[in-house]
C-alpha atoms as a PDB file:
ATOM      1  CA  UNK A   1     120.225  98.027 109.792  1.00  0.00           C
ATOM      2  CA  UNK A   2     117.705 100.757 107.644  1.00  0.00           C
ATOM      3  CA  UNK A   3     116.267  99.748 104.292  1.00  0.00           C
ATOM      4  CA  UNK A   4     114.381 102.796 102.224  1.00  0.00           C
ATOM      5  CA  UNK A   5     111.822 102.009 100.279  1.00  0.00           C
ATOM      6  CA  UNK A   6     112.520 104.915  97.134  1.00  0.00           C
ATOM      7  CA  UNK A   7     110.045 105.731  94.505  1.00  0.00           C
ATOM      8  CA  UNK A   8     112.271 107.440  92.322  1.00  0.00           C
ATOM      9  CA  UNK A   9     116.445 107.775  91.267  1.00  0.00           C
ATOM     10  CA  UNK A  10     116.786 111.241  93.234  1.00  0.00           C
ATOM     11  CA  UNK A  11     114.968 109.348  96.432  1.00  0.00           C
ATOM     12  CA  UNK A  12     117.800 106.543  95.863  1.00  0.00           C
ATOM     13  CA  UNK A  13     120.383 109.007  95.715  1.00  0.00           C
ATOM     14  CA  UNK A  14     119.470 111.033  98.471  1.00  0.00           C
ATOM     15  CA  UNK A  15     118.929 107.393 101.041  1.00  0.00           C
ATOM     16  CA  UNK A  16     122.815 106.171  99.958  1.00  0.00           C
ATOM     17  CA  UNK A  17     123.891 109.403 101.088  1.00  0.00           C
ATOM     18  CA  UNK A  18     121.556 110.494 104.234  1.00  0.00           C
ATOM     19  CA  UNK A  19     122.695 106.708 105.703  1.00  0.00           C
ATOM     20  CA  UNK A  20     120.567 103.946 104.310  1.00  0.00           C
ATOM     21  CA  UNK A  21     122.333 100.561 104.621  1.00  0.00           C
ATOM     22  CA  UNK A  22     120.123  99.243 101.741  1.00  0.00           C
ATOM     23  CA  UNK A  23     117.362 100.388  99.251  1.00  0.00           C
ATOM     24  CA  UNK A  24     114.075  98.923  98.087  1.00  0.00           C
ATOM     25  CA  UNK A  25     113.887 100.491  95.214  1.00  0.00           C
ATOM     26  CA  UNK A  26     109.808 100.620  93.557  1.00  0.00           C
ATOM     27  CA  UNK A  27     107.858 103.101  91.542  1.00  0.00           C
ATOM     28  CA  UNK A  28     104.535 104.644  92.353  1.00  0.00           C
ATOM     29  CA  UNK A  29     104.332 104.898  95.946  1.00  0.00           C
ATOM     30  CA  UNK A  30     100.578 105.767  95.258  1.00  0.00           C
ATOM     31  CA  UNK A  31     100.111 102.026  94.230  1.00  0.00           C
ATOM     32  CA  UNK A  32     102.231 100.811  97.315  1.00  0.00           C
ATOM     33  CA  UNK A  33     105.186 100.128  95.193  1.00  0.00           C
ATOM     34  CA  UNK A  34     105.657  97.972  91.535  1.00  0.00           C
ATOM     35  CA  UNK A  35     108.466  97.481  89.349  1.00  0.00           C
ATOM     36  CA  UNK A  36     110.725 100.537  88.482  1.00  0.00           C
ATOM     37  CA  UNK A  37     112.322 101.108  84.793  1.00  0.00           C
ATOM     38  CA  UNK A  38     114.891  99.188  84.287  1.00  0.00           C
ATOM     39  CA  UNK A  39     117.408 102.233  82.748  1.00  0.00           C
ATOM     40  CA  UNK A  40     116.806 103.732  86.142  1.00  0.00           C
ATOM     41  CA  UNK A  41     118.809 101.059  87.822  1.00  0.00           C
ATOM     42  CA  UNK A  42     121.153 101.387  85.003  1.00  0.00           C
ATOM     43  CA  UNK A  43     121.526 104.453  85.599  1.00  0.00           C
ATOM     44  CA  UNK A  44     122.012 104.242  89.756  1.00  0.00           C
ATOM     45  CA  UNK A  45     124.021 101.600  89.470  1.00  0.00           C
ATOM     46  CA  UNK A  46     127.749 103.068  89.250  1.00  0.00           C
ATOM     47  CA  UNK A  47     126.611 106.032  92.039  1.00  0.00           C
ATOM     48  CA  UNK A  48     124.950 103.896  94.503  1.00  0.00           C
ATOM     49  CA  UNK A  49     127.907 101.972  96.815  1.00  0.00           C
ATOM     50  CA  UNK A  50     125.001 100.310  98.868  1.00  0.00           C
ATOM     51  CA  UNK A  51     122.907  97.321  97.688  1.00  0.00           C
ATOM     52  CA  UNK A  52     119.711  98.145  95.686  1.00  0.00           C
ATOM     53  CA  UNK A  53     116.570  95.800  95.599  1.00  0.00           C
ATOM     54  CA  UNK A  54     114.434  95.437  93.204  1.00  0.00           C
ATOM     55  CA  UNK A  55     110.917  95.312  93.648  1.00  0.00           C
ATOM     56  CA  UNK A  56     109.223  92.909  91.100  1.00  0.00           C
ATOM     57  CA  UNK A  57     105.108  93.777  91.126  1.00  0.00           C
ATOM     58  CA  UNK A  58     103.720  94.102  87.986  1.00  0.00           C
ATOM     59  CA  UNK A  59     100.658  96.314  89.033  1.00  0.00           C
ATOM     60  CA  UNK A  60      99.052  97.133  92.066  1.00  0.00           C
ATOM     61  CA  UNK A  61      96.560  95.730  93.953  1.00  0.00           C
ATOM     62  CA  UNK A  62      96.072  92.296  95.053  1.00  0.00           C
ATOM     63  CA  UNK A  63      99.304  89.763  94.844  1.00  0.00           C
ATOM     64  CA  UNK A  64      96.900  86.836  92.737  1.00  0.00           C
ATOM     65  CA  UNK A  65      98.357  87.547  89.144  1.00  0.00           C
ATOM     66  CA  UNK A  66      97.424  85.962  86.006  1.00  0.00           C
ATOM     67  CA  UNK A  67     100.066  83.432  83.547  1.00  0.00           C
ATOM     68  CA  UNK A  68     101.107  86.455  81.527  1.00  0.00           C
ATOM     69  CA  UNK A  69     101.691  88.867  84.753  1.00  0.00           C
ATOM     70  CA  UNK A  70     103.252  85.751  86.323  1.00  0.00           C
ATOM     71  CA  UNK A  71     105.228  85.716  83.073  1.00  0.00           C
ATOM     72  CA  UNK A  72     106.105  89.168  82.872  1.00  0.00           C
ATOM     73  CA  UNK A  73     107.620  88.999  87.051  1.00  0.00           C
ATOM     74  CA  UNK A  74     110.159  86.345  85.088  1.00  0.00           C
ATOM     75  CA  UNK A  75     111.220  88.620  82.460  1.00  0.00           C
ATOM     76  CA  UNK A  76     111.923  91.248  84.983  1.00  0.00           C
ATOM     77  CA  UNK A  77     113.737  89.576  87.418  1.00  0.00           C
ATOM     78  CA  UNK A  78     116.140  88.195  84.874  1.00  0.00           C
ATOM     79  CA  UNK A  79     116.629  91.626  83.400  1.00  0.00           C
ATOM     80  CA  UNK A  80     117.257  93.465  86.474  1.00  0.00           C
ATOM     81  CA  UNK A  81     119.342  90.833  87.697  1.00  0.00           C
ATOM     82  CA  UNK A  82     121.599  91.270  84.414  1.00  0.00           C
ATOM     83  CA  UNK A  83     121.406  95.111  85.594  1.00  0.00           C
ATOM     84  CA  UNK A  84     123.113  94.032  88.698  1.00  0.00           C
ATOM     85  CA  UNK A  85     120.358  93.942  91.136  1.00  0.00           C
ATOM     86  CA  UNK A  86     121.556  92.979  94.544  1.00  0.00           C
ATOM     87  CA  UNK A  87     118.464  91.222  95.172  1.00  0.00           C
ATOM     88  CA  UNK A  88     114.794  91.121  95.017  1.00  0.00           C
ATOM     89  CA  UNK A  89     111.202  91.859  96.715  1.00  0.00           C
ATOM     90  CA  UNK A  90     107.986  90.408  95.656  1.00  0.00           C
ATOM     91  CA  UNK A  91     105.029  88.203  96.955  1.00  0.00           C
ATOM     92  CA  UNK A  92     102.700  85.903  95.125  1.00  0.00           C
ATOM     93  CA  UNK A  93      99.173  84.863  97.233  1.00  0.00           C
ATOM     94  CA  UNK A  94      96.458  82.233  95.936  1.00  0.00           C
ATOM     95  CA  UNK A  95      93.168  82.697  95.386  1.00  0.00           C
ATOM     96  CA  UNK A  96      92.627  81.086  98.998  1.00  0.00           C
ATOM     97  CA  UNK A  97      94.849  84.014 100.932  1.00  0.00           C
ATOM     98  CA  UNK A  98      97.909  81.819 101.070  1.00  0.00           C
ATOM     99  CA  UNK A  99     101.404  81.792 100.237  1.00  0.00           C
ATOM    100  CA  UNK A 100     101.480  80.592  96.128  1.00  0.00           C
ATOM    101  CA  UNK A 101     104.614  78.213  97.109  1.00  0.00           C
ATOM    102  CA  UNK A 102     104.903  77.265  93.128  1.00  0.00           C
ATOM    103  CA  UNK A 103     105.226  80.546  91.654  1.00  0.00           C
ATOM    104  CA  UNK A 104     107.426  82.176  94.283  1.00  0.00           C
ATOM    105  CA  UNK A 105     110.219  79.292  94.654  1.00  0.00           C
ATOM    106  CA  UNK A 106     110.038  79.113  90.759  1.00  0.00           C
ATOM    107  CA  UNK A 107     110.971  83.359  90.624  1.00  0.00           C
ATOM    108  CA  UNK A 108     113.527  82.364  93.966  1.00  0.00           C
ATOM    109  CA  UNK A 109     115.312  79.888  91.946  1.00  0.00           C
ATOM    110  CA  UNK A 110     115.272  82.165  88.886  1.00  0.00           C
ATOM    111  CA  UNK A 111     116.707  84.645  90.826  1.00  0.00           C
ATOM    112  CA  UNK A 112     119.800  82.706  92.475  1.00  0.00           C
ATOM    113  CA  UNK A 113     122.436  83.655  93.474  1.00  0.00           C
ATOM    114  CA  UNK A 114     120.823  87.177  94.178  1.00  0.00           C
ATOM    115  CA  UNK A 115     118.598  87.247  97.436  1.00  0.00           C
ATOM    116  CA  UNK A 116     114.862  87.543  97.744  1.00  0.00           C
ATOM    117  CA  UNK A 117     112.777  88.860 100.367  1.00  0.00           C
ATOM    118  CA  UNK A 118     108.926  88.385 100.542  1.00  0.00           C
ATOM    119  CA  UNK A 119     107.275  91.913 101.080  1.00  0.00           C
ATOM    120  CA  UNK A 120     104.084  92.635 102.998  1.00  0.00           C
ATOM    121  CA  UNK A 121     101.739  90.656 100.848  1.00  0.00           C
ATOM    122  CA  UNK A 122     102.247  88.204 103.491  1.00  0.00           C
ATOM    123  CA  UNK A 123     100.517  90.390 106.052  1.00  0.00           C
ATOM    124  CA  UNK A 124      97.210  89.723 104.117  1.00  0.00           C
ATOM    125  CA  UNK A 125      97.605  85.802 104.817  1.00  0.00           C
ATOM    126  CA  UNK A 126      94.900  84.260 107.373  1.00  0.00           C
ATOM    127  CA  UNK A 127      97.849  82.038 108.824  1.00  0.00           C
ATOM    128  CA  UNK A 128     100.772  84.153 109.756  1.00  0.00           C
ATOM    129  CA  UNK A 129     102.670  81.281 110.455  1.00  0.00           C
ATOM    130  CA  UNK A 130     102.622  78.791 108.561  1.00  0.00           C
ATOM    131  CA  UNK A 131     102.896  81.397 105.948  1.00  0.00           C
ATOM    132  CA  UNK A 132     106.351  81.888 106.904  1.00  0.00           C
ATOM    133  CA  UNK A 133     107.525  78.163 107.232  1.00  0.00           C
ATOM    134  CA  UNK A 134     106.266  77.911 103.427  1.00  0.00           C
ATOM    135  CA  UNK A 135     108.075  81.220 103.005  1.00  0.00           C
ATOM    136  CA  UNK A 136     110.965  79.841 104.085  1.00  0.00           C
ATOM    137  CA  UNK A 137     110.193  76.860 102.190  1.00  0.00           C
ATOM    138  CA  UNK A 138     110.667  78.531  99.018  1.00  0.00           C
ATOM    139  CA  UNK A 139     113.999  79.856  99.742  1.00  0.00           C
ATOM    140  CA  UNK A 140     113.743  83.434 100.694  1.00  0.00           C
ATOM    141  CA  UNK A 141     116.229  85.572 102.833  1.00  0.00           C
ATOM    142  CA  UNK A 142     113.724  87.630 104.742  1.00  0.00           C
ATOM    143  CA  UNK A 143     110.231  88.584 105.435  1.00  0.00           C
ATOM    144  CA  UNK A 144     109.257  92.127 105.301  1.00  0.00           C
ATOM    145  CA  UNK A 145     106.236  92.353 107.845  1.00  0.00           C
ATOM    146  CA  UNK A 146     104.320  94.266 110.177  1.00  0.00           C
ATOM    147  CA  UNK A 147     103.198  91.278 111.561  1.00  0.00           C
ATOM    148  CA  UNK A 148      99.883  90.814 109.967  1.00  0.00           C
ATOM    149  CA  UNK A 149      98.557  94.165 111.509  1.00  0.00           C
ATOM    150  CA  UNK A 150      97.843  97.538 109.557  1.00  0.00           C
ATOM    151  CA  UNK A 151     101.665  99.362 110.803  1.00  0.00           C
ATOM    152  CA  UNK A 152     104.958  98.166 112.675  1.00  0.00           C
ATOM    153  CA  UNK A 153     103.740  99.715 116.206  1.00  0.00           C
ATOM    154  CA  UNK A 154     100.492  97.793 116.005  1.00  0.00           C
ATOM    155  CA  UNK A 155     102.068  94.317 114.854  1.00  0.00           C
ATOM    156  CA  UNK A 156     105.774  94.594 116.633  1.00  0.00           C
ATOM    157  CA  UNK A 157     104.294  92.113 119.434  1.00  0.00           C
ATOM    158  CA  UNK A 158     103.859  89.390 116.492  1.00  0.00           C
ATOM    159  CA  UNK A 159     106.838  89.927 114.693  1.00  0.00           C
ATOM    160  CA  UNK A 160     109.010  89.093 118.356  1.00  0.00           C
ATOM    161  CA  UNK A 161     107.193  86.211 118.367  1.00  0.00           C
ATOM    162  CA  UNK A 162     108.124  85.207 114.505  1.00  0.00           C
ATOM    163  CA  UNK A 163     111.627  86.260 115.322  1.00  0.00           C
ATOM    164  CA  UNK A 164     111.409  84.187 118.471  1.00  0.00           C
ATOM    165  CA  UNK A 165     110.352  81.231 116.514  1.00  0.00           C
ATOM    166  CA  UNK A 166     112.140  81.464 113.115  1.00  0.00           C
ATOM    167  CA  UNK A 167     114.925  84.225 113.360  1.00  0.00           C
ATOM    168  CA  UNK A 168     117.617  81.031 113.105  1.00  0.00           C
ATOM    169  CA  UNK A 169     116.127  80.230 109.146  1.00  0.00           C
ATOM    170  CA  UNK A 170     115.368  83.635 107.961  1.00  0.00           C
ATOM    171  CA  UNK A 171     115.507  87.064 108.508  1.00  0.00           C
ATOM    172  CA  UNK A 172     112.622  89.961 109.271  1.00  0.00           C
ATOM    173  CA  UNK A 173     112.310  93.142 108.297  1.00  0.00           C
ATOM    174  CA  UNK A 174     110.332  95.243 110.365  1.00  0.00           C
ATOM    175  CA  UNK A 175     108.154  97.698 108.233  1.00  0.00           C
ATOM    176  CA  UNK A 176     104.756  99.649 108.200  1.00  0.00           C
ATOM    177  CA  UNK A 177     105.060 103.279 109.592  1.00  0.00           C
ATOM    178  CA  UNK A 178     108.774 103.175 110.687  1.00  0.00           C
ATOM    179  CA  UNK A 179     109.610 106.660 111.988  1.00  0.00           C
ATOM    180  CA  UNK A 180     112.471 108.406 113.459  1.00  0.00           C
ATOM    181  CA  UNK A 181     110.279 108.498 116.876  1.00  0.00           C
ATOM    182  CA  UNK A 182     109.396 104.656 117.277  1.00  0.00           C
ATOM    183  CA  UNK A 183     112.119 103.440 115.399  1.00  0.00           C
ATOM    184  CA  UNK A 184     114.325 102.846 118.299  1.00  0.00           C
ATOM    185  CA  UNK A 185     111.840 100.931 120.242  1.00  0.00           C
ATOM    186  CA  UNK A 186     110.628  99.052 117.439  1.00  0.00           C
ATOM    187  CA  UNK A 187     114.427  97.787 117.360  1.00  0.00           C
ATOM    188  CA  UNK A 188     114.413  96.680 120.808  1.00  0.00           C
ATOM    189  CA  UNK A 189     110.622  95.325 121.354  1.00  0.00           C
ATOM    190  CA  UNK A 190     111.123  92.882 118.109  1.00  0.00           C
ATOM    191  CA  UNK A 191     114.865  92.156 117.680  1.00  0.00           C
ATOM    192  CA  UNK A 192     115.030  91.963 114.347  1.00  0.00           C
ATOM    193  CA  UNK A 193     117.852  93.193 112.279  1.00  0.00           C
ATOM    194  CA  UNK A 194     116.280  95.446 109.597  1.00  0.00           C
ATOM    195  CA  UNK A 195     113.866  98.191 110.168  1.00  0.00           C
ATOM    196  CA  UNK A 196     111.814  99.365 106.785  1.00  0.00           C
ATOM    197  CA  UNK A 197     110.929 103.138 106.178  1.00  0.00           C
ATOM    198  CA  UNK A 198     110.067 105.112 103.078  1.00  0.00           C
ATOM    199  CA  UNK A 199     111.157 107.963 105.013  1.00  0.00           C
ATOM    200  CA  UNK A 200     108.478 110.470 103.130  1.00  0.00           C
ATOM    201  CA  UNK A 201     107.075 113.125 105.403  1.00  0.00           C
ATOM    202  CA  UNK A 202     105.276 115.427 102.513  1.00  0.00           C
ATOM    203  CA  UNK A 203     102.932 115.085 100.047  1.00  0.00           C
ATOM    204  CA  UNK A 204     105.306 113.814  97.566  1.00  0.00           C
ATOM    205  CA  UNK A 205     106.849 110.274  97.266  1.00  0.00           C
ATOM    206  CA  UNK A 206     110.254 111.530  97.877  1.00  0.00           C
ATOM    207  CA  UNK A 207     112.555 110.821 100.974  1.00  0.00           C
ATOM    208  CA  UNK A 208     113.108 113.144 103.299  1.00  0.00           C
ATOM    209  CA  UNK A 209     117.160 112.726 104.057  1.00  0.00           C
ATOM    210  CA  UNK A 210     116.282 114.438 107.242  1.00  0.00           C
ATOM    211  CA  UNK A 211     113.953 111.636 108.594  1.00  0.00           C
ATOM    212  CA  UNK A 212     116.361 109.122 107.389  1.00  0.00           C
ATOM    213  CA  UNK A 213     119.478 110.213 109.530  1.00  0.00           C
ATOM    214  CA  UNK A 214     116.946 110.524 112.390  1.00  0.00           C
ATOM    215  CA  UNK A 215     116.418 106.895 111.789  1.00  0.00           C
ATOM    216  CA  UNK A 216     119.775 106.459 111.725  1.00  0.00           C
ATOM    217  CA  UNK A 217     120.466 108.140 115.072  1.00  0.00           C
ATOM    218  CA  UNK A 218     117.523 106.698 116.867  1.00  0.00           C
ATOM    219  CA  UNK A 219     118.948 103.049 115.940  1.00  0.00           C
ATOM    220  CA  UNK A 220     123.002 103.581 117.173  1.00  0.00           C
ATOM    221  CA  UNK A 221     121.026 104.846 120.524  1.00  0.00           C
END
């Protein structure tokens, strides 16, 4: 299965058409993704026949936020989810470089019945794995990782092993420099079921629908 990460409505558009199963859908790829306007999902919402995430990141830079950004992650996720959000993406950390179980089963609950999935924050962590049992602690659906390493290629040895060990209580999503040339051995070295790609191969933050049905191809091979 392909999640896009998209960084704007025509991006969204052009993934549920070139053969995304799912979208992540951000602004400001330049920051590595935060919270998109909430009349853009509006907006998407009666085109796009494919679930749409919602990625809930007030700013970017480090995932330690303050009461009123804290605050501001509620507001969102309760207004997107009135939207008609299929589900969620975000990641709180302490000040120690661990998992902030408190804050992020407080948004989880907030966010039921709609699913949540715990982006690449957790790749920052010191302990991969016990990050994940208090991930799954907190009630996620699935980890978006490249297993603690800077891209997919470089971590897809880790996330078998997390797959290995925790596949039966929550799912993976393999991300970090998915492309239409390792994608298909990515698949197959990790055995996870989602691969994660923004799919952008210019200078722009917009999805190239080419790239994406390459994806596409290299996973039904």
């Amino acid at each position: 299965m392909l999640e896009i990460a998209c960084f704007n409505p025509s991006s969204v558009l052009a993934a549920s058409r070139s053969g995304a199963d799912r979208i992540e859908f951000c602004a400001n790829y330049s920051l590595g993704g935060i919270t998109p306007s909430l009349n853009a999902l509006r907006n998407l919402r009666a085109e796009i026949p494919i679930p749409i995430y919602i990625m809930i990141r007030p700013r970017g830079g480090d995932f330690v936020y303050s009461d009123a950004e804290f605050n501001r992650m509620k507001s969102d996720i309760e207004a997107f989810k009135a939207a008609g959000a299929d589900g969620f993406v975000f990641g709180i950390l302490d000040h120690g470089r661990g998992v902030d179980a408190g804050r992020n089963r407080e948004l989880v609950e907030l966010a039921r019945p709609t699913q949540c999935t715990f982006h690449r924050a957790i790749d920052l962590v010191e302990n991969l794995e016990g990050a994940v049992e208090i991930v799954v602690g907190c009630g996620f659906a699935a980890i978006l990782t490249s297993g603690g390493q800077e891209n997919a290629v470089q971590g897809a040895s880790v996330v078998a092993g997390l797959q290995r060990r925790f596949g039966e209580r929550i799912g993976f999503i393999l991300g970090g420099g998915v492309r239409a040339e390792n994608a298909g051995e990515l698949e197959g070295r990790t055995g996870v079921g989602w691969l994660h790609s923004a799919a952008i191969t210019g200078e722009a933050e917009n999805v190239n629908e080419e790239e994406i049905r390459r994806i596409r191809e290299a996973l039904k091979s």
